[in-house]
C-alpha atoms as a PDB file:
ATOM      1  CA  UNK A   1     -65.185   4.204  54.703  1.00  0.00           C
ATOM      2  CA  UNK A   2     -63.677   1.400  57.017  1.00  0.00           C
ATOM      3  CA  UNK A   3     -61.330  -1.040  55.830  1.00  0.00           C
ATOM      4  CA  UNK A   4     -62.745  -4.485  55.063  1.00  0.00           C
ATOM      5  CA  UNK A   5     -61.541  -7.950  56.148  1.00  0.00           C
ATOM      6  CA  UNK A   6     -63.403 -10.819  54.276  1.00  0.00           C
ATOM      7  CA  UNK A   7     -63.028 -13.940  55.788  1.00  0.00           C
ATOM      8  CA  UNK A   8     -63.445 -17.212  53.812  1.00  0.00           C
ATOM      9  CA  UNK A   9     -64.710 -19.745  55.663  1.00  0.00           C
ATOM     10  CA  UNK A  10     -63.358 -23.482  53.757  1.00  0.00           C
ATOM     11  CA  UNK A  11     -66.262 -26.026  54.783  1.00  0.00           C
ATOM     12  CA  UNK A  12     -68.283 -27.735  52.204  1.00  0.00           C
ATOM     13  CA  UNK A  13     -66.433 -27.456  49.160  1.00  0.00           C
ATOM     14  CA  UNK A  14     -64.640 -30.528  48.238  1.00  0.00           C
ATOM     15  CA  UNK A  15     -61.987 -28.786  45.959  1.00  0.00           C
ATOM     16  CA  UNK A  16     -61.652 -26.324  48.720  1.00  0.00           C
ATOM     17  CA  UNK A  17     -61.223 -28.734  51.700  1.00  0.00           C
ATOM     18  CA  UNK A  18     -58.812 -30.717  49.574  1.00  0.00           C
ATOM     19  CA  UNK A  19     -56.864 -27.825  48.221  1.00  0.00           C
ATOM     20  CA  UNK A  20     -57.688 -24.484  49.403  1.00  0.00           C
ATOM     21  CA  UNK A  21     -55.208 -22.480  47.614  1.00  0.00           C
ATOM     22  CA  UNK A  22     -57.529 -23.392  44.751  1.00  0.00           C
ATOM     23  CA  UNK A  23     -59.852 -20.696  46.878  1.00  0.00           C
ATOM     24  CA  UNK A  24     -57.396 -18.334  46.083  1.00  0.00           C
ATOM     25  CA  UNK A  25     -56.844 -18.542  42.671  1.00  0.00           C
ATOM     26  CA  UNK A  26     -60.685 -18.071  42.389  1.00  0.00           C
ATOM     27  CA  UNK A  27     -60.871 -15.559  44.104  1.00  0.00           C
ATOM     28  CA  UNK A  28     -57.616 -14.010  41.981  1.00  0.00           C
ATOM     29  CA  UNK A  29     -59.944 -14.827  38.939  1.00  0.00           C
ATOM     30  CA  UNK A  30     -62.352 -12.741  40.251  1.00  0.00           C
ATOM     31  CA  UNK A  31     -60.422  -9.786  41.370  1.00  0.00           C
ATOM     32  CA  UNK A  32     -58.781  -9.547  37.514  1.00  0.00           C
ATOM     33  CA  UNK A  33     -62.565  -9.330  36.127  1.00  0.00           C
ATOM     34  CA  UNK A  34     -63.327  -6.965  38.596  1.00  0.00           C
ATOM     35  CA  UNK A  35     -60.277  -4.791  37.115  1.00  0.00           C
ATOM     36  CA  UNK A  36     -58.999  -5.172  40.601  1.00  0.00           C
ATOM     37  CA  UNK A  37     -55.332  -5.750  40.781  1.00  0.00           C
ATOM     38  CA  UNK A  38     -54.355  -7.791  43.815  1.00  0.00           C
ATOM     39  CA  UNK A  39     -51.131  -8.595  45.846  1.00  0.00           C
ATOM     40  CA  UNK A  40     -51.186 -11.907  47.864  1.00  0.00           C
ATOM     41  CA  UNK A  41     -49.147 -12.447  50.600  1.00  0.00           C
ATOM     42  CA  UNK A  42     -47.340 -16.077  50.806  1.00  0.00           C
ATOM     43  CA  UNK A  43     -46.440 -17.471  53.832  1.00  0.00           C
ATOM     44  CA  UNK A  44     -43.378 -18.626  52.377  1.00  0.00           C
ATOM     45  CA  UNK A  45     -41.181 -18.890  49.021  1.00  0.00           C
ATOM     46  CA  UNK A  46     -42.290 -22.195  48.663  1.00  0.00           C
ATOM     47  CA  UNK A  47     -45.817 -21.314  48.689  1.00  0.00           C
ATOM     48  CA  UNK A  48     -45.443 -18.899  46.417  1.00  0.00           C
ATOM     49  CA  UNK A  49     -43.304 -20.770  43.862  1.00  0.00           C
ATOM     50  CA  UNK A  50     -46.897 -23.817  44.410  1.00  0.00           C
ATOM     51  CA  UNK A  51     -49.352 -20.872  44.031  1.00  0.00           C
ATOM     52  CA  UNK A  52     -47.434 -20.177  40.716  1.00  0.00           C
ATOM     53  CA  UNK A  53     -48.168 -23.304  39.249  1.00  0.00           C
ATOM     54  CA  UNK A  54     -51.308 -23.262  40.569  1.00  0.00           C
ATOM     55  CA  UNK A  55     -53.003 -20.373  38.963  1.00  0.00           C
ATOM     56  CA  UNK A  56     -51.644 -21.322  35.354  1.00  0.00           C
ATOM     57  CA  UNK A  57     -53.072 -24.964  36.232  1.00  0.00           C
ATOM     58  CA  UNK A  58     -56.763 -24.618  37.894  1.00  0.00           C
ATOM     59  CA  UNK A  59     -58.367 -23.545  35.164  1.00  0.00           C
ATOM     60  CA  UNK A  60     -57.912 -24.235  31.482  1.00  0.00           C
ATOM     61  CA  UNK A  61     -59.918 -21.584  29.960  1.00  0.00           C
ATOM     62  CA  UNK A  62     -58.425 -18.987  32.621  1.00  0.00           C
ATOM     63  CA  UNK A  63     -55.573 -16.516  31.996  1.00  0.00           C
ATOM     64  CA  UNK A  64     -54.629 -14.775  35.360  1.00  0.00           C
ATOM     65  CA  UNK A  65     -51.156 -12.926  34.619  1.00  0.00           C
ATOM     66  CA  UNK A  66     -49.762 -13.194  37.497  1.00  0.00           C
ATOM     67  CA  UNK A  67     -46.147 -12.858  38.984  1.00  0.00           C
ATOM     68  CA  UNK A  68     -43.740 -14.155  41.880  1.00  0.00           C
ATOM     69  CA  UNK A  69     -42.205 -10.719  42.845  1.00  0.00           C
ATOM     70  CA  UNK A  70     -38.382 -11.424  43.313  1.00  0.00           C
ATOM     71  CA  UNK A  71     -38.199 -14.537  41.110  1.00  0.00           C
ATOM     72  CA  UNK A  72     -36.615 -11.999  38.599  1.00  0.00           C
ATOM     73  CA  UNK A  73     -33.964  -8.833  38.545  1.00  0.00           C
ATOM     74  CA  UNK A  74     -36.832  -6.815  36.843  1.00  0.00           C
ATOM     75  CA  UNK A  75     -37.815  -3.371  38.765  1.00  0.00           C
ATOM     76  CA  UNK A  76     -40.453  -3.733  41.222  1.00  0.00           C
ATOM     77  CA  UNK A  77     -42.152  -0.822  39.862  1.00  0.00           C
ATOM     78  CA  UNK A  78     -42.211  -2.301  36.355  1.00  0.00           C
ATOM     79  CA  UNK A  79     -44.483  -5.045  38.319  1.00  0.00           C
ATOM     80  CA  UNK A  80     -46.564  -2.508  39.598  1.00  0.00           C
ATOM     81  CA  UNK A  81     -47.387  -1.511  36.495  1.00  0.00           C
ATOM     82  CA  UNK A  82     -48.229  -4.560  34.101  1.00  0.00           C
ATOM     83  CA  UNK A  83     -49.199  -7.387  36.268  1.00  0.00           C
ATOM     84  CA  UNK A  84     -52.458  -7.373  37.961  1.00  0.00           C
ATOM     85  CA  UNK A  85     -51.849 -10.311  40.833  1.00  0.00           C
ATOM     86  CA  UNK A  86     -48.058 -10.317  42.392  1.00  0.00           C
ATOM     87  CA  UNK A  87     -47.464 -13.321  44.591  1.00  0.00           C
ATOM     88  CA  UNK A  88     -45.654 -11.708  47.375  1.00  0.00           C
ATOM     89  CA  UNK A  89     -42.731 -14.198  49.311  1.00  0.00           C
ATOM     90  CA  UNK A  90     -42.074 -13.037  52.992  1.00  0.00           C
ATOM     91  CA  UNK A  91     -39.032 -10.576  53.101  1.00  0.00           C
ATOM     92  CA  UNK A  92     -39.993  -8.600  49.542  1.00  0.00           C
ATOM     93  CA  UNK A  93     -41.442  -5.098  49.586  1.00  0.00           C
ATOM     94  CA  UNK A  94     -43.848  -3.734  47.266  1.00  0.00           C
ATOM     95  CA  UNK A  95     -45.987  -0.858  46.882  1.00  0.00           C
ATOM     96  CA  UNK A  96     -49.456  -1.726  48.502  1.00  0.00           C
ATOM     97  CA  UNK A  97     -52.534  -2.173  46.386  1.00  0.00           C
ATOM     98  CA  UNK A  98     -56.198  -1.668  47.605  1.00  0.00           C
ATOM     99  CA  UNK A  99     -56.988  -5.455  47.546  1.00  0.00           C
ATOM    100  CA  UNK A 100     -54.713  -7.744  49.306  1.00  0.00           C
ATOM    101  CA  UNK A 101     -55.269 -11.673  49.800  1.00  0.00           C
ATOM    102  CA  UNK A 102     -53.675 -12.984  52.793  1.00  0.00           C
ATOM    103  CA  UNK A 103     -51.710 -16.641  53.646  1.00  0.00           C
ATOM    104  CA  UNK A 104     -49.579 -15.605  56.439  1.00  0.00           C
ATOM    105  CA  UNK A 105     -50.257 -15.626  59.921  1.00  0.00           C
ATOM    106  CA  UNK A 106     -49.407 -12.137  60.565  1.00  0.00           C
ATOM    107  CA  UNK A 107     -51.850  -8.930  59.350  1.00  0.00           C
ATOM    108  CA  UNK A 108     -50.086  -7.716  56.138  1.00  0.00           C
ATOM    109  CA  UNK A 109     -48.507  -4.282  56.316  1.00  0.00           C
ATOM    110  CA  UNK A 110     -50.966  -1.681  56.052  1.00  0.00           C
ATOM    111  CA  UNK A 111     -52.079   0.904  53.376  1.00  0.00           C
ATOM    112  CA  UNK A 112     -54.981  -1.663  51.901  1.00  0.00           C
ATOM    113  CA  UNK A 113     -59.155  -1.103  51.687  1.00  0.00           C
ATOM    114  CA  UNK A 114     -59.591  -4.529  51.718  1.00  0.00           C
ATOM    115  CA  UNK A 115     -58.089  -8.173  52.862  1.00  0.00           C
ATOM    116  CA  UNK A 116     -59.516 -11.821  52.327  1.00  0.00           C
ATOM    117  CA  UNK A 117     -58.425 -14.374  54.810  1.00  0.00           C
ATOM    118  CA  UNK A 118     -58.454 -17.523  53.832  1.00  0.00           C
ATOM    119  CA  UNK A 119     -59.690 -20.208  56.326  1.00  0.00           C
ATOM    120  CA  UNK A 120     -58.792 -23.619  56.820  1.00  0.00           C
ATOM    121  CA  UNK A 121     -61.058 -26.856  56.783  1.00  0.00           C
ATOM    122  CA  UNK A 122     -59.196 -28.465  59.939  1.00  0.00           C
ATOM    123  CA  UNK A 123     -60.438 -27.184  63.155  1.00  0.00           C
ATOM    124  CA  UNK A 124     -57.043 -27.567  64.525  1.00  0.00           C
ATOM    125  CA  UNK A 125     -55.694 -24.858  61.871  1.00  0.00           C
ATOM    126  CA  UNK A 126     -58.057 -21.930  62.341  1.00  0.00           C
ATOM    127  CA  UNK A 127     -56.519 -20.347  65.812  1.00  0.00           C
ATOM    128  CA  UNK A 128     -54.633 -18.147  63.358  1.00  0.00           C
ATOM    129  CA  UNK A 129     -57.472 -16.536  61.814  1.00  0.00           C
ATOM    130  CA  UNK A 130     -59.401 -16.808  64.994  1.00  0.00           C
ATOM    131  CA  UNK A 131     -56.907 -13.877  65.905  1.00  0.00           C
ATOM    132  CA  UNK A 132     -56.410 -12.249  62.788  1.00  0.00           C
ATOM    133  CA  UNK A 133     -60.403 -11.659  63.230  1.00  0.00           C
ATOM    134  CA  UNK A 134     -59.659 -10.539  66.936  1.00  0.00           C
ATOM    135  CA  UNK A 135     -57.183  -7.875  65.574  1.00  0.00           C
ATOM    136  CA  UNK A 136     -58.497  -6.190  62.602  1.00  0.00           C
ATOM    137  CA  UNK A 137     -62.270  -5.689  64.784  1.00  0.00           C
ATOM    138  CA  UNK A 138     -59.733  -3.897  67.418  1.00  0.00           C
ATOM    139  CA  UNK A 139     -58.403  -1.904  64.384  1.00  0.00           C
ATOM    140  CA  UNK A 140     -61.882  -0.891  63.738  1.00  0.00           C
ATOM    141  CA  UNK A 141     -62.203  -3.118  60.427  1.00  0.00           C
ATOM    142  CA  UNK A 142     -65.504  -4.062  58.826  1.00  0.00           C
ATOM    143  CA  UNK A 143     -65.628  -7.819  59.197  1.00  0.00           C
ATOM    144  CA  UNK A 144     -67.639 -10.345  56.912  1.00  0.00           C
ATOM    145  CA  UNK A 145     -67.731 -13.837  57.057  1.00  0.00           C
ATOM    146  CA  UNK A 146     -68.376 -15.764  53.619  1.00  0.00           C
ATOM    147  CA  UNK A 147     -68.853 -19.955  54.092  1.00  0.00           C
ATOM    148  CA  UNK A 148     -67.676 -21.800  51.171  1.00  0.00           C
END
């Protein structure tokens, strides 16, 4: 079976357009009822630290335990084991997971079945994915494009 790469297409969607880290805490939502634990990779500390606050905030009837990995001292491999999404700053290593969401501009190390790329309204933004897209289909990825 070849590795996925789901790209997310932000055009129509208000929230999404406005916000689209909101994207990804839906589709973090949706991963936890799927029983799929997740690791998204942050383009930065900062992002992290926002996405944070943003998945205890989006929705009030939503729980989605989730976890900055290296905010604490606790043992990585304690938050392998209890928290389903890990919000993963640049410069931390973690075991991999089978689902990974990614926010950085670079392919995330490798050892997943699956990525979702998140992509930008703004025209001017998208080169990034534009070549994400170019370099999983040379890594022989199975690529699907989902408009939101």
């Amino acid at each position: 079976m070849a590795v996925r790469a789901d790209f997310y297409m932000i055009a129509g969607k208000a929230q999404f357009v406005e916000q689209p880290l909101l994207l990804v805490c839906q589709l973090a939502a949706k991963a936890l009822a799927a029983n799929q634990p997740c690791l998204i990779f942050c383009d930065s500390a900062e992002q992290a630290d926002f996405l944070d606050d943003l998945l205890w905030e989006f929705d009030g009837d939503a729980f989605i335990p989730h976890q900055v990995v290296g905010a604490d001292e606790e043992d990585v491999d304690e938050y392998e084991e209890i928290t389903p999404v890990l919000l993963v700053p640049p410069g931390v290593e973690i075991p991999m997971r089978s689902l990974v969401i990614n926010l950085r501009t670079d392919l995330p190390p490798p050892g997943y079945e699956r990525v979702l790329e998140i992509v930008p309204a703004d025209e001017s933004a998208r080169e990034p994915a534009r070549k994400r897209w170019l370099e999983y289909k040379k890594l022989g990825f199975e690529l699907k494009r989902n408009d939101m």
